[in-house]
Protein backbone atom coordinates (compact mmCIF):
# COMPACT_ATOMS: atom_id res chain seq x y z
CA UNK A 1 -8.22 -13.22 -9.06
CA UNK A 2 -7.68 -16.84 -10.08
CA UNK A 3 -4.64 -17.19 -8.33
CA UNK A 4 -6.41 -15.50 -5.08
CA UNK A 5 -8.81 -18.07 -5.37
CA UNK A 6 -5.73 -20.78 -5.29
CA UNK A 7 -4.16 -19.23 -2.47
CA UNK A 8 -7.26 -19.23 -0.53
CA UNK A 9 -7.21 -22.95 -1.09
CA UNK A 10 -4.24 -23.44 0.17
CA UNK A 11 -4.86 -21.13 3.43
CA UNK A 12 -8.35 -23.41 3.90
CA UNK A 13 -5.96 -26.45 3.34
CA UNK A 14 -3.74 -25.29 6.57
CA UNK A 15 -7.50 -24.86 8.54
CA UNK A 16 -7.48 -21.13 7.89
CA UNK A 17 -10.94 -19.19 6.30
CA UNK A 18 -10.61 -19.68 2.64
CA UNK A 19 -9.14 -16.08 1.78
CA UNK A 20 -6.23 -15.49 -1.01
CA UNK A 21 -4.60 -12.04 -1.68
CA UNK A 22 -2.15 -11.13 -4.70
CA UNK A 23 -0.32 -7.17 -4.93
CA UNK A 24 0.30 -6.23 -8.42
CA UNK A 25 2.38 -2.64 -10.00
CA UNK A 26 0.88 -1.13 -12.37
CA UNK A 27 2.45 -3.25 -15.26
CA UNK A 28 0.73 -6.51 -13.74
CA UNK A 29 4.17 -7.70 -12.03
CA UNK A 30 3.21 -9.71 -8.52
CA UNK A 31 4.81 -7.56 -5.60
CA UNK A 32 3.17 -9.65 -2.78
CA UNK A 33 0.86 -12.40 -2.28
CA UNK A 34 -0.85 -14.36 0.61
CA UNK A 35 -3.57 -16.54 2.48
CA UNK A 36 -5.27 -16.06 5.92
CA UNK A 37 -2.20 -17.09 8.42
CA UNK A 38 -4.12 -15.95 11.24
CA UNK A 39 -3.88 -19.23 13.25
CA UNK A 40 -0.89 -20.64 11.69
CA UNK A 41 1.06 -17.90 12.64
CA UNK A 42 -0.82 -17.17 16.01
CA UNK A 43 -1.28 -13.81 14.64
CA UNK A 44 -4.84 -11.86 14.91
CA UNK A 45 -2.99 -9.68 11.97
CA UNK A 46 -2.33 -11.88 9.94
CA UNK A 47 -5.05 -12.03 6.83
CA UNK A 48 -4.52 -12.46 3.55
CA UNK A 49 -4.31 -8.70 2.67
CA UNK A 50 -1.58 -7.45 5.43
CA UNK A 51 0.59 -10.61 4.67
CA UNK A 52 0.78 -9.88 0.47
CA UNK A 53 1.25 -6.06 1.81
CA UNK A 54 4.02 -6.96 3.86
CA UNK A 55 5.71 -8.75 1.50
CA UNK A 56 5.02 -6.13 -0.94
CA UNK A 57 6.55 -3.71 1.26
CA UNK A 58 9.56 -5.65 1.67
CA UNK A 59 9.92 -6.78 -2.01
CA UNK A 60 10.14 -2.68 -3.17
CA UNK A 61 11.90 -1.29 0.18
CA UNK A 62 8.82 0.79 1.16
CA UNK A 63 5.78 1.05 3.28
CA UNK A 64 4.30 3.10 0.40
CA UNK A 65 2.66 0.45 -2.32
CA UNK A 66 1.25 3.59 -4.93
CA UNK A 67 0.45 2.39 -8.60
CA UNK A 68 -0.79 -0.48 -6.98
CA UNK A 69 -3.85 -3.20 -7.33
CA UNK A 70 -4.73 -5.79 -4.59
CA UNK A 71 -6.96 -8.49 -5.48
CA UNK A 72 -8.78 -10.61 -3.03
CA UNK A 73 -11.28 -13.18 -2.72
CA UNK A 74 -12.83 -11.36 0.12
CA UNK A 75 -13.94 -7.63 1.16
CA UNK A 76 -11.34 -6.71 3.34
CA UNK A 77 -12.20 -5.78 6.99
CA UNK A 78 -11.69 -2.54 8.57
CA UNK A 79 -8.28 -3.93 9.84
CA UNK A 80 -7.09 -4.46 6.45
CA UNK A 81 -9.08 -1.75 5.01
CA UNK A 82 -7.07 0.98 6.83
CA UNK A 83 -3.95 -1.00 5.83
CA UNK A 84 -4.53 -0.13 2.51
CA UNK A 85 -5.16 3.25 2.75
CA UNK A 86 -1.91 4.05 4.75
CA UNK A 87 0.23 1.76 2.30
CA UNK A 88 -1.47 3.84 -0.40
CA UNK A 89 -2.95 1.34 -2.67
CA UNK A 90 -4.47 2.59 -5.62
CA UNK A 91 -7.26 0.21 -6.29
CA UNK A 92 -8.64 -3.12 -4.57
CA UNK A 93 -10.04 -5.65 -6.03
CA UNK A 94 -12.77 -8.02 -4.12
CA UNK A 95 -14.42 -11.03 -5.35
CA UNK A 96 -17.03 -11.58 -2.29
CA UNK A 97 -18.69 -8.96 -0.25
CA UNK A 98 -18.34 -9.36 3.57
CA UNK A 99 -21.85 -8.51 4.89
CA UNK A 100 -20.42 -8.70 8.48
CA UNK A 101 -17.73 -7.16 8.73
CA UNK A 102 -16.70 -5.72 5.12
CA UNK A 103 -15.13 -1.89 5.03
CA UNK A 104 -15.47 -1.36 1.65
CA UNK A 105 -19.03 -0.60 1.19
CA UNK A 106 -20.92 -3.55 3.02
CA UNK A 107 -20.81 -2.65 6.87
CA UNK A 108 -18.24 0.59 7.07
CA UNK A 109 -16.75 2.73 4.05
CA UNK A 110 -12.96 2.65 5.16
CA UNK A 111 -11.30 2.56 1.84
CA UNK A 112 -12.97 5.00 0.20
CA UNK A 113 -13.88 7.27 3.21
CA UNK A 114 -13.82 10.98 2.26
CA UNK A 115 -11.80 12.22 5.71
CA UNK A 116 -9.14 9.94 5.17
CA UNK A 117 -6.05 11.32 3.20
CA UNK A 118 -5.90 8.56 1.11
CA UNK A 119 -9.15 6.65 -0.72
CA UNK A 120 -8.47 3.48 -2.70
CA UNK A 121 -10.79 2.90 -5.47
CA UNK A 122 -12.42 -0.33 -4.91
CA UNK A 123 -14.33 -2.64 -7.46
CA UNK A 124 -16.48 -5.58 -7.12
CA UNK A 125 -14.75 -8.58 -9.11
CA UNK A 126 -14.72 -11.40 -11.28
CA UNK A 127 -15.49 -14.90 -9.17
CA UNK A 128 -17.75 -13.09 -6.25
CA UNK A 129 -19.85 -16.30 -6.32
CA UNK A 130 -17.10 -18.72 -6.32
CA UNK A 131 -15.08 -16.71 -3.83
CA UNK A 132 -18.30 -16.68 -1.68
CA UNK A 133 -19.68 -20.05 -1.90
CA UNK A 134 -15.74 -21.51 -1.42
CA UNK A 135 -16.12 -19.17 2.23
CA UNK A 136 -19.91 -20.48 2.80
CA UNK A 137 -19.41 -24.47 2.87
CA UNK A 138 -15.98 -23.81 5.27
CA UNK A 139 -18.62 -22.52 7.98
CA UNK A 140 -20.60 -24.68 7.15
CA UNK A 141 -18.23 -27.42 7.43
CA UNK A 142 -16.58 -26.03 10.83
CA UNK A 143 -20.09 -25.93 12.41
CA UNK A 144 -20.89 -29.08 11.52
């Protein structure tokens, strides 16, 4: 989660929301990592969970990520939620809970939703109150 938390710091540093995302195996290895590229890349798609998938994906040769832990600084949203279910990611990892717009528990129950024919077992993390106070002063900072 630490290193989440560092590349949520650098996404904030570009102007993006504060959110970091690493993609382990099984034996701890990094497969994939990333921060919210959403405006740097133009990209509505691009948060911090689809761009460590992606580069997952392309790192083993598969769309399939099974065996695998994600780990990020922020509930994913439904978006990302049902990313991770069709990739097939064991378990995620959250440090914050998204209260607007989180799908893994908070607003929806994506990840772990019986009908789907995956579920991803999801934990609350270490660093939930750094994660979230980190995401709380950039609002408040962008607001003014």
């Amino acid at each position: 989660m630490q290193r989440s938390l560092a590349l949520a710091d650098a996404a904030e540093r570009r102007g993006e929301v504060p959110v970091g995302a690493v993609l382990v195996d099984a034996d701890g290895r990094v497969l994939g990592e990333g921060g919210n590229r959403v405006i740097s890349d133009a990209d509505p798609t691009a948060h911090a969970e689809i761009v460590a998938l992606r580069a997952a994906a392309a790192a083993v040769g598969n769309y399939r990520l099974p065996g695998t832990t994600l780990y990020v600084t922020l509930e994913p949203c439904a978006m990302c939620a049902g990313a991770l279910v069709h990739a097939r990611v064991e378990r995620v990892v959250f440090a914050a809970r998204d209260p607007r717009a989180g799908a893994g528990g908070s607003v929806l129950q994506v990840l772990d939703h019986p009908a789907l024919n995956h579920r991803c077992r999801i934990e609350q993390g270490p660093l939930g109150d750094e994660a979230g106070d980190r995401l709380r002063a950039f609002f408040r900072a962008r607001r003014g």
